[in-house]
PDB file of N, CA and C in Angstrom:
ATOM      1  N   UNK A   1     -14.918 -15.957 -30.262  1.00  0.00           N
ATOM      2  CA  UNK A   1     -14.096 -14.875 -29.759  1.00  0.00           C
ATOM      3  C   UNK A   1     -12.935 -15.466 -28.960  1.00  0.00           C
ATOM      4  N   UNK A   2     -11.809 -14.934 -29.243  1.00  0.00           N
ATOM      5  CA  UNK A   2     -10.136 -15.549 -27.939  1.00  0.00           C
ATOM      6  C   UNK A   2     -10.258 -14.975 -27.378  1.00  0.00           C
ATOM      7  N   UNK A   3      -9.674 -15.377 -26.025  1.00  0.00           N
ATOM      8  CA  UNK A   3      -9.380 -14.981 -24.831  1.00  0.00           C
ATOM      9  C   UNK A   3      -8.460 -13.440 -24.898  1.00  0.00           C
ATOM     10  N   UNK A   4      -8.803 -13.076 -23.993  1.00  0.00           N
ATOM     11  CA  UNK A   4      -8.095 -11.940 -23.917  1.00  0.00           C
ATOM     12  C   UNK A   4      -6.660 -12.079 -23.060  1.00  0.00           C
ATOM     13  N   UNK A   5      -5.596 -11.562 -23.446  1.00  0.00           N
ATOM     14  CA  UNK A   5      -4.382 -12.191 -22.318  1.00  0.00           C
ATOM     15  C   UNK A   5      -3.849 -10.582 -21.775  1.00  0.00           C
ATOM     16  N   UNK A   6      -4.006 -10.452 -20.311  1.00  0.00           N
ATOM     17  CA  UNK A   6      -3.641  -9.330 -19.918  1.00  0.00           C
ATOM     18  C   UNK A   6      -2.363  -8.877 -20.334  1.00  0.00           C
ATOM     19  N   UNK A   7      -2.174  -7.399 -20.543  1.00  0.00           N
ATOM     20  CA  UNK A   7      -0.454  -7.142 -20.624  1.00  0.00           C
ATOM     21  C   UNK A   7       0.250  -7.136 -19.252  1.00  0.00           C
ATOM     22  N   UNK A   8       1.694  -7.469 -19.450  1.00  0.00           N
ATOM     23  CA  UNK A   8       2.218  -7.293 -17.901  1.00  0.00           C
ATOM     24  C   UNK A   8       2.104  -6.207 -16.037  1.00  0.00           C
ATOM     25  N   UNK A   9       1.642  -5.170 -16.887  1.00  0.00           N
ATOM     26  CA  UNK A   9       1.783  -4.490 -15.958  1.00  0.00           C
ATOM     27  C   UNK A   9       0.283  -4.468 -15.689  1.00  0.00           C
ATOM     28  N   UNK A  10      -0.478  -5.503 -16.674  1.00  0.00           N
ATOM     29  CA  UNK A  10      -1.997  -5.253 -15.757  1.00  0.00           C
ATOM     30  C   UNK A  10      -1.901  -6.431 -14.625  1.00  0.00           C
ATOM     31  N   UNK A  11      -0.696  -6.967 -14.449  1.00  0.00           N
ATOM     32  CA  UNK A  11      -1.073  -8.218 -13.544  1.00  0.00           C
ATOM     33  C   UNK A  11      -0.071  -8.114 -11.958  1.00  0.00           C
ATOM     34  N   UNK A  12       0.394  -6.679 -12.098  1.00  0.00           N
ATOM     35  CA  UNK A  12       1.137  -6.410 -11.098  1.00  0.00           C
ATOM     36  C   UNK A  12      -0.106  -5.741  -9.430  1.00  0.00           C
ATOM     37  N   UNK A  13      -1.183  -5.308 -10.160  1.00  0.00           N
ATOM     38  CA  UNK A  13      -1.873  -5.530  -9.164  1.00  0.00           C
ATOM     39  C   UNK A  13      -3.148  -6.678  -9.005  1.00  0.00           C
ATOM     40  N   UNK A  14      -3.141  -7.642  -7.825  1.00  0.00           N
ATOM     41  CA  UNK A  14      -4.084  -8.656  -7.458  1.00  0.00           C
ATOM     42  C   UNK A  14      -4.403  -8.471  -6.544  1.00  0.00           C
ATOM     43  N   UNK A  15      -5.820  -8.045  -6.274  1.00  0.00           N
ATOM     44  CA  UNK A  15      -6.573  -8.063  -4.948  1.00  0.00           C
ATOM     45  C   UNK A  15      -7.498  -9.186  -4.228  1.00  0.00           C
ATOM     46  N   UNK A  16      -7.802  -9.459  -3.465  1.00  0.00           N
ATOM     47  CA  UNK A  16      -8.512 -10.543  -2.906  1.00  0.00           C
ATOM     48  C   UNK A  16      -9.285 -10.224  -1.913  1.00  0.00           C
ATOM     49  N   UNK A  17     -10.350 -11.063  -1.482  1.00  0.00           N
ATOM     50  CA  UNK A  17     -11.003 -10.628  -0.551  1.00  0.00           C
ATOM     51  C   UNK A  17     -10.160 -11.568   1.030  1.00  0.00           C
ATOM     52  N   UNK A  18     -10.007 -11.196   1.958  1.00  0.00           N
ATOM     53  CA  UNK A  18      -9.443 -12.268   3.188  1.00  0.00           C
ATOM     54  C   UNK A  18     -10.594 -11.606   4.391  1.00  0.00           C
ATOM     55  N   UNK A  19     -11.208 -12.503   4.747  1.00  0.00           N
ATOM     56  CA  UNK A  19     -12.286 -12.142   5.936  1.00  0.00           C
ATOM     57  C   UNK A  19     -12.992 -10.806   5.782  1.00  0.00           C
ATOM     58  N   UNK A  20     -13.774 -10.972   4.849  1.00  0.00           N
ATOM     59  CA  UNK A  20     -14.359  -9.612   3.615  1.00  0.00           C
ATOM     60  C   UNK A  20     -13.659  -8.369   3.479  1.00  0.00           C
ATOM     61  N   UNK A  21     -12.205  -8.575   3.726  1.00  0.00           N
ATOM     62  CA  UNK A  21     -11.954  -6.926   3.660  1.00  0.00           C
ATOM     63  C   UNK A  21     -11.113  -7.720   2.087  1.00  0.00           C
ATOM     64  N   UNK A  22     -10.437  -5.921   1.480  1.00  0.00           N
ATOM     65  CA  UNK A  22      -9.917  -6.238   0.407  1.00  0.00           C
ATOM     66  C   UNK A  22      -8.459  -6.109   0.807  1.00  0.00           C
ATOM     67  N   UNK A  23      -7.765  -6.939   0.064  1.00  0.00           N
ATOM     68  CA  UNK A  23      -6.359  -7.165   0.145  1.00  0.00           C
ATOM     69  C   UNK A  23      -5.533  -6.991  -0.676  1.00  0.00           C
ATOM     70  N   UNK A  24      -4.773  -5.930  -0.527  1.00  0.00           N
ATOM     71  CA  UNK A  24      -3.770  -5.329  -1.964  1.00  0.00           C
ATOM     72  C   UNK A  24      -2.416  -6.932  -1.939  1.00  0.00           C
ATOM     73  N   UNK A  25      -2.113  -7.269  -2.955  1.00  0.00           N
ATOM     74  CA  UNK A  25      -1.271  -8.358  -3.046  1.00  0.00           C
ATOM     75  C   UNK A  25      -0.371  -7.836  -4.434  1.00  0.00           C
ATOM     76  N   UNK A  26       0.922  -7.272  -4.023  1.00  0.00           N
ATOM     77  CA  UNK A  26       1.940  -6.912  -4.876  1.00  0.00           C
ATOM     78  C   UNK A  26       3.284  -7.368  -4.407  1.00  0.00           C
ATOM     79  N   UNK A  27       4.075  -6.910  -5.104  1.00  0.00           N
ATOM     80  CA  UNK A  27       5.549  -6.833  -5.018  1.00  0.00           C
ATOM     81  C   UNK A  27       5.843  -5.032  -4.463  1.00  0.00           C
ATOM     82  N   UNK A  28       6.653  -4.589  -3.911  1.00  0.00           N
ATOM     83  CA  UNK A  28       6.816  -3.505  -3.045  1.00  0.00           C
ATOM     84  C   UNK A  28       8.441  -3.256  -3.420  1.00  0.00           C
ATOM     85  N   UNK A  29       8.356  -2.381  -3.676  1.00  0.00           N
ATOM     86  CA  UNK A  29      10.379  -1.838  -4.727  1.00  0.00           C
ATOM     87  C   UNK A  29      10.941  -1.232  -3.156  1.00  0.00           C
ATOM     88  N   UNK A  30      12.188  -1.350  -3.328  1.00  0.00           N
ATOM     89  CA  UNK A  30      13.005  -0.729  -2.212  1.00  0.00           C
ATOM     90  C   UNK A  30      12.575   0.306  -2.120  1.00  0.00           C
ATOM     91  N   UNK A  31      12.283   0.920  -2.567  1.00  0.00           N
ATOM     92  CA  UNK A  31      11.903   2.593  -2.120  1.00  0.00           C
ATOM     93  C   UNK A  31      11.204   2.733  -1.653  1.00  0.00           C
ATOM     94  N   UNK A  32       9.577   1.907  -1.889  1.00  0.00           N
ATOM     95  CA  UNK A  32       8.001   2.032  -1.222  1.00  0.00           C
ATOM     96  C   UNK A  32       8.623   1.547   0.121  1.00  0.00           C
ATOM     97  N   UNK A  33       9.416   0.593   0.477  1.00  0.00           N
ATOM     98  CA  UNK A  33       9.655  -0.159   1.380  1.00  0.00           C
ATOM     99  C   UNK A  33      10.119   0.798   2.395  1.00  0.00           C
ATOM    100  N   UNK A  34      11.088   1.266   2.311  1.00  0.00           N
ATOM    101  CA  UNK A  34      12.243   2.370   2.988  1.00  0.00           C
ATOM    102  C   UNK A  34      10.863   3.608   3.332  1.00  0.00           C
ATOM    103  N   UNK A  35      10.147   3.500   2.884  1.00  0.00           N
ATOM    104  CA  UNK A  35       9.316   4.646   3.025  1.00  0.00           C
ATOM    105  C   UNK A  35       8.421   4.608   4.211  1.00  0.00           C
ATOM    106  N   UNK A  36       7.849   2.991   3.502  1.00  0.00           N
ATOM    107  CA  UNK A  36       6.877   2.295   4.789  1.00  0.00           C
ATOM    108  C   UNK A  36       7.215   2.819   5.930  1.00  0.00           C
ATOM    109  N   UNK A  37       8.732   1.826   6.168  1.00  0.00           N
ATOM    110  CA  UNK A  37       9.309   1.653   7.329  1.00  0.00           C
ATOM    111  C   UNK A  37      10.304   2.955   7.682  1.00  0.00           C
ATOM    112  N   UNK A  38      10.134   4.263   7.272  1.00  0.00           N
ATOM    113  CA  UNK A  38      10.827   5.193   7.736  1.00  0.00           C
ATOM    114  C   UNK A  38      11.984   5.231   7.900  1.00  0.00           C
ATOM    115  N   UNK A  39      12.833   4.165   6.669  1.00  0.00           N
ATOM    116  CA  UNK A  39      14.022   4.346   6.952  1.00  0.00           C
ATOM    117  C   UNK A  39      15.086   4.642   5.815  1.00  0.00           C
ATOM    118  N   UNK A  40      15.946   4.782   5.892  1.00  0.00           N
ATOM    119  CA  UNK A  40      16.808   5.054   4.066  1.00  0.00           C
ATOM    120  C   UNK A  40      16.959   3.624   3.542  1.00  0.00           C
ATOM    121  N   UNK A  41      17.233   3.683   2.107  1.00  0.00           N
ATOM    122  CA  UNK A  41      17.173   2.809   1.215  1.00  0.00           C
ATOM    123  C   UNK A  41      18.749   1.742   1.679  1.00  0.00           C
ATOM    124  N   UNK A  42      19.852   2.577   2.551  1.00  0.00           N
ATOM    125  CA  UNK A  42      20.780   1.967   2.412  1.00  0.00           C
ATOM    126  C   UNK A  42      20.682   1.107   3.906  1.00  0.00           C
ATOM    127  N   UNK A  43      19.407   1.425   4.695  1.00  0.00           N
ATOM    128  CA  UNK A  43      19.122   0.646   5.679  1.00  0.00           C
ATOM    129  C   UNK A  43      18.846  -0.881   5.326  1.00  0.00           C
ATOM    130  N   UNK A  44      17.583  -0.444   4.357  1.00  0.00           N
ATOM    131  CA  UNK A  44      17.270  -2.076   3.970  1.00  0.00           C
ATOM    132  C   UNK A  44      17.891  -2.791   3.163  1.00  0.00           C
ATOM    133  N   UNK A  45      18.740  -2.509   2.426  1.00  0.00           N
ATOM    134  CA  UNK A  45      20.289  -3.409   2.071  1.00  0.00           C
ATOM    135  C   UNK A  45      21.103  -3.908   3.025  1.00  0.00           C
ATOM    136  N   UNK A  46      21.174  -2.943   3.939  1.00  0.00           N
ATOM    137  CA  UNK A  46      22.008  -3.337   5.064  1.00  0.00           C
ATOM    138  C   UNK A  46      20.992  -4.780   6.181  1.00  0.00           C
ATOM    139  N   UNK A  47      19.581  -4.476   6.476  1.00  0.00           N
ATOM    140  CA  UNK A  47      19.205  -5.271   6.780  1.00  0.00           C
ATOM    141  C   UNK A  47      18.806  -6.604   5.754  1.00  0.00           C
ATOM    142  N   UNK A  48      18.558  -6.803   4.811  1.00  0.00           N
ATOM    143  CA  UNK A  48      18.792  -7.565   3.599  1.00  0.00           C
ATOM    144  C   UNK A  48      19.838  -8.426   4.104  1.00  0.00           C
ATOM    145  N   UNK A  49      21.001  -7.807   4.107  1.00  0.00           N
ATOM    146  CA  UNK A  49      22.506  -8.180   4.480  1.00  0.00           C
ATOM    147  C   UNK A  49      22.828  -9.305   5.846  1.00  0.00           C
ATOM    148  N   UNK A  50      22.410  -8.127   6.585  1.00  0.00           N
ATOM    149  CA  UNK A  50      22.800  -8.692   7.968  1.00  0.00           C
ATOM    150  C   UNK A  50      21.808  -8.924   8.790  1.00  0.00           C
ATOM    151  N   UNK A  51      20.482  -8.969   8.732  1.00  0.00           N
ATOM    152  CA  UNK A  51      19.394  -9.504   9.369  1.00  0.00           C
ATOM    153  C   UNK A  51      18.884 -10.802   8.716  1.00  0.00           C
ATOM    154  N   UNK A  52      18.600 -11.003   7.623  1.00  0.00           N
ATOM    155  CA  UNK A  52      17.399 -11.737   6.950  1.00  0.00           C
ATOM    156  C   UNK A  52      16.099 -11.188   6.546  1.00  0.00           C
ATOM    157  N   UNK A  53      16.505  -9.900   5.977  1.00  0.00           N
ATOM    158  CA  UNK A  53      15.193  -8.941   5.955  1.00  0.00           C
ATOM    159  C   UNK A  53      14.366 -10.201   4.635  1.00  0.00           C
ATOM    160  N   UNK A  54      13.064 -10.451   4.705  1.00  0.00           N
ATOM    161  CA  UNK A  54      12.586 -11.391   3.267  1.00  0.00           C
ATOM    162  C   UNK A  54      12.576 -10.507   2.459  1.00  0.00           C
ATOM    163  N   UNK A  55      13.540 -10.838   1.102  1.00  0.00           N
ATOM    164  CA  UNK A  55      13.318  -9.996   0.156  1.00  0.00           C
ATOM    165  C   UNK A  55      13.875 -11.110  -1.291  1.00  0.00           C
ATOM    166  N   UNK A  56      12.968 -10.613  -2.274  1.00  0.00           N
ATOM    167  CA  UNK A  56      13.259 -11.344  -2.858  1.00  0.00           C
ATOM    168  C   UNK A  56      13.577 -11.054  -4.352  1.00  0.00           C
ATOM    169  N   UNK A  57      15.069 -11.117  -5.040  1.00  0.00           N
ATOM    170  CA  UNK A  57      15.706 -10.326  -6.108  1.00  0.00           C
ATOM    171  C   UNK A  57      14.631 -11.094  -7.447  1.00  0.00           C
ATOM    172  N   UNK A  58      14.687 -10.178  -8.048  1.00  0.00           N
ATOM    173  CA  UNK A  58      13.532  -9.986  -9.232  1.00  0.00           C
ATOM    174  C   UNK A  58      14.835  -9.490 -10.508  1.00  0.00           C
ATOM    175  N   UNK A  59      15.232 -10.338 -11.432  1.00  0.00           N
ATOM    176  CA  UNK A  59      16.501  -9.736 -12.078  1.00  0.00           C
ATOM    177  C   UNK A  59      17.460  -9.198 -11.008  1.00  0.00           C
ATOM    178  N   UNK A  60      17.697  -7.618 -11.711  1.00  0.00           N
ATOM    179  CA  UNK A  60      18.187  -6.992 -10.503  1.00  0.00           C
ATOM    180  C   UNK A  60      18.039  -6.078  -9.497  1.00  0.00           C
ATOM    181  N   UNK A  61      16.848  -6.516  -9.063  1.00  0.00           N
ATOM    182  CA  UNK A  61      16.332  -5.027  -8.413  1.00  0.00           C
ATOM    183  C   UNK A  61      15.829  -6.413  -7.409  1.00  0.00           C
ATOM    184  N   UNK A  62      15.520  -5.794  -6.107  1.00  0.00           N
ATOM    185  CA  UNK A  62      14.822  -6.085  -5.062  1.00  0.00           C
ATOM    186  C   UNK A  62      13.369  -5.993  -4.808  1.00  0.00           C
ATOM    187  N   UNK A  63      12.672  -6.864  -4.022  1.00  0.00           N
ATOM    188  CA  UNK A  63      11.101  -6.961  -4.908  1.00  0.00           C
ATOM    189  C   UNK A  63      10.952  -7.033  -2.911  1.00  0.00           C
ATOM    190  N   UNK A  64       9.599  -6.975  -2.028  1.00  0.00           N
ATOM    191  CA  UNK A  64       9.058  -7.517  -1.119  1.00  0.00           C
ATOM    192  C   UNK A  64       7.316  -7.265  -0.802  1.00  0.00           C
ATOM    193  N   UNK A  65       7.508  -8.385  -0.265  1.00  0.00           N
ATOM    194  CA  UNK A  65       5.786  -8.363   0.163  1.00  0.00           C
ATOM    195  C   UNK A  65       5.633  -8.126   1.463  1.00  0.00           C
ATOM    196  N   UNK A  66       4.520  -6.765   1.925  1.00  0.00           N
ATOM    197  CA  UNK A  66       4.610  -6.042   2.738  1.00  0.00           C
ATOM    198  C   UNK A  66       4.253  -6.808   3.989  1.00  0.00           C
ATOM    199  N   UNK A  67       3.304  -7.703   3.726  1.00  0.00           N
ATOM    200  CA  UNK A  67       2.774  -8.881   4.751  1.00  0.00           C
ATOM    201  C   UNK A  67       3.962  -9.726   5.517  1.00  0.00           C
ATOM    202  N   UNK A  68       4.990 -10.128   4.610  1.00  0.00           N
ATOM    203  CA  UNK A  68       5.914 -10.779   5.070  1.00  0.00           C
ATOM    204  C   UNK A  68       7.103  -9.510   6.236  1.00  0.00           C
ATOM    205  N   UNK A  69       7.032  -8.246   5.147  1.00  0.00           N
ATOM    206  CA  UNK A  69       8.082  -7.599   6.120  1.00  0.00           C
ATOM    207  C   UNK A  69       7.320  -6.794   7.059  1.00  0.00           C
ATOM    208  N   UNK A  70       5.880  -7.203   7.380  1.00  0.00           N
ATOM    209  CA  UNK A  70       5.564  -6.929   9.069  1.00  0.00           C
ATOM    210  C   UNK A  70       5.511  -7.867   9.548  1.00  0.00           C
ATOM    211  N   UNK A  71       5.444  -9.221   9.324  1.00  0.00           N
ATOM    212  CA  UNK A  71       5.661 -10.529   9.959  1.00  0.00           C
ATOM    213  C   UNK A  71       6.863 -10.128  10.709  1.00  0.00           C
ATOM    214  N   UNK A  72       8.397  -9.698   9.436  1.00  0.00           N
ATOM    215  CA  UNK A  72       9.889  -9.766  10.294  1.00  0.00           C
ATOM    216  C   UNK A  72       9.793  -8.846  11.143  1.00  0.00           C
ATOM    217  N   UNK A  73       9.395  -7.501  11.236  1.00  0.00           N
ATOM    218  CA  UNK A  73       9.329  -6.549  12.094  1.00  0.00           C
ATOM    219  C   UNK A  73       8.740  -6.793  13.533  1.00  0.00           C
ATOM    220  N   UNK A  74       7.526  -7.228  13.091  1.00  0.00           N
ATOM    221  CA  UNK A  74       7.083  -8.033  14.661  1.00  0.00           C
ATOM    222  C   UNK A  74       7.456  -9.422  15.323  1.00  0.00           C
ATOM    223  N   UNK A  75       8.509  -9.949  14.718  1.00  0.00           N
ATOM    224  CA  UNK A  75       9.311 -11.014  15.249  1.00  0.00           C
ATOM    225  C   UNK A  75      10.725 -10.515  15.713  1.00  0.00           C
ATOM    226  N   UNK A  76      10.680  -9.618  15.684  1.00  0.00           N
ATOM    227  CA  UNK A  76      12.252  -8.625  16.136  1.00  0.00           C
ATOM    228  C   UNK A  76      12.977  -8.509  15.235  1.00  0.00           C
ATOM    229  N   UNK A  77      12.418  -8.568  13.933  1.00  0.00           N
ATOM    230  CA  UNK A  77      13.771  -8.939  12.564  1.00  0.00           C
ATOM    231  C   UNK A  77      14.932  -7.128  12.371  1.00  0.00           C
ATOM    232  N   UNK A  78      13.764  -6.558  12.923  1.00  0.00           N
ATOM    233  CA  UNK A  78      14.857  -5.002  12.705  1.00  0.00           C
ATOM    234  C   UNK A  78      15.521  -4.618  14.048  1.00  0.00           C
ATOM    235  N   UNK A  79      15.224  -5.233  15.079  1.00  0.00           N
ATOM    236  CA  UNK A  79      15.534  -4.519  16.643  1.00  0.00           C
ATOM    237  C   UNK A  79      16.960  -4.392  16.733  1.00  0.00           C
ATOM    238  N   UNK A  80      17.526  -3.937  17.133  1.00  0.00           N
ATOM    239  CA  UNK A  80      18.584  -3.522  17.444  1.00  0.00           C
ATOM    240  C   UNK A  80      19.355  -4.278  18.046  1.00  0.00           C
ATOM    241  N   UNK A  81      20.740  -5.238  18.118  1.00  0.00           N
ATOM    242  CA  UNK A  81      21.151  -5.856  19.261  1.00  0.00           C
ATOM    243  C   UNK A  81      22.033  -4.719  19.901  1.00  0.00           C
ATOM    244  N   UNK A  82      22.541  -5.562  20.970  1.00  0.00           N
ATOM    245  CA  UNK A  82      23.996  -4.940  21.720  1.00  0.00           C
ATOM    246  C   UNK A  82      25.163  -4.521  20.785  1.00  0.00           C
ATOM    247  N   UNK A  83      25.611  -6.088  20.356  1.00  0.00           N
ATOM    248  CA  UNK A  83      26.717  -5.946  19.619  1.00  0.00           C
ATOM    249  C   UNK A  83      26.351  -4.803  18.640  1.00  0.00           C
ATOM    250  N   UNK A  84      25.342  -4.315  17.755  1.00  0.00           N
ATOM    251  CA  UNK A  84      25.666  -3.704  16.721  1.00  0.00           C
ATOM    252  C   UNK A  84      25.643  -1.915  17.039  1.00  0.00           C
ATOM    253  N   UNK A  85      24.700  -1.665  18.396  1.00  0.00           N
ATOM    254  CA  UNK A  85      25.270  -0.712  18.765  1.00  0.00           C
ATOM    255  C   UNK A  85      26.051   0.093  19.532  1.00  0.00           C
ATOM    256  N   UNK A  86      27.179  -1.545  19.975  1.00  0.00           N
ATOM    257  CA  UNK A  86      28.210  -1.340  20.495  1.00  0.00           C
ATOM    258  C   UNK A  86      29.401  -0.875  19.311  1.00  0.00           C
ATOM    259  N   UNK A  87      29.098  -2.079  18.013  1.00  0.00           N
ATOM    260  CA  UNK A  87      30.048  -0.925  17.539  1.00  0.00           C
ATOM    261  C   UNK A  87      29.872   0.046  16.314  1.00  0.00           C
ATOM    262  N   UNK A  88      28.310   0.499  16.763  1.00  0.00           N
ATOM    263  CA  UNK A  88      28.242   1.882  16.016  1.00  0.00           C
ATOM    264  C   UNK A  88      28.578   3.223  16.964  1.00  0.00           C
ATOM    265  N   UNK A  89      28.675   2.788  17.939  1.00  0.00           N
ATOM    266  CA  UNK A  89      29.239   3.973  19.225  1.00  0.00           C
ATOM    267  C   UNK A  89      27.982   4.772  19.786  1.00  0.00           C
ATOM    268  N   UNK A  90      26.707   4.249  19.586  1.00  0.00           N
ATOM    269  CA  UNK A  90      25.481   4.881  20.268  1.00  0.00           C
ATOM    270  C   UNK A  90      25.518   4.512  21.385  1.00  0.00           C
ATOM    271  N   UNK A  91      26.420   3.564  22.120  1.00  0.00           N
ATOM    272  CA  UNK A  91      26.500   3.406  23.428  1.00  0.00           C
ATOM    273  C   UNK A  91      27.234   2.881  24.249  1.00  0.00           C
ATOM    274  N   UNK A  92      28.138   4.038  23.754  1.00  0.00           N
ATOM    275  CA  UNK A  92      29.482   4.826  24.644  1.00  0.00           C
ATOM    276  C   UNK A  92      29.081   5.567  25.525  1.00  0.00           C
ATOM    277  N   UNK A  93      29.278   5.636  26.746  1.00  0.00           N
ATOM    278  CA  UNK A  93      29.016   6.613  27.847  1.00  0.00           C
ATOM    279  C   UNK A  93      30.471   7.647  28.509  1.00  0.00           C
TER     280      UNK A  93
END
């Protein structure tokens, strides 16, 4: 009997066990992402852009792993500086 060779989209989900729990291990599309993180789609381009959001282009679409973008989140990768909401005018008095 041959091996059986999965089709593509059976290999988009891989789970694992990490300290017995189970662990979803995918790629995450701009949209799931923006969703996660409660924010619009033209946010995380913009952070993409001008932060270092980890993301990583797949053809042409944008791909991320959710592990990595709570790593950036809890390293300050989205926080806000001075400069940028000095000149978005949120803090003008």
């Amino acid at each position: 009997m041959g091996t059986v060779i999965p089709r593509p989209q059976q290999l988009l989900f891989v789970s694992h066990r990490l300290n017995g729990t189970m662990m979803e291990d995918r790629w995450i599309s701009v949209d799931e992402i923006a969703s996660y993180l409660g924010v619009k789609r033209d946010t995380i381009y913009k952070w993409i852009d001008r932060r270092n959001m980890p993301a990583h282009k797949v053809g042409r679409l944008w791909k991320f792993r959710k592990e990595e973008i709570d790593q950036w989140i809890h390293s300050g990768g989205a926080s806000v500086n001075n400069n940028e909401e000095n000149q978005s005018g949120r803090n003008k008095q």
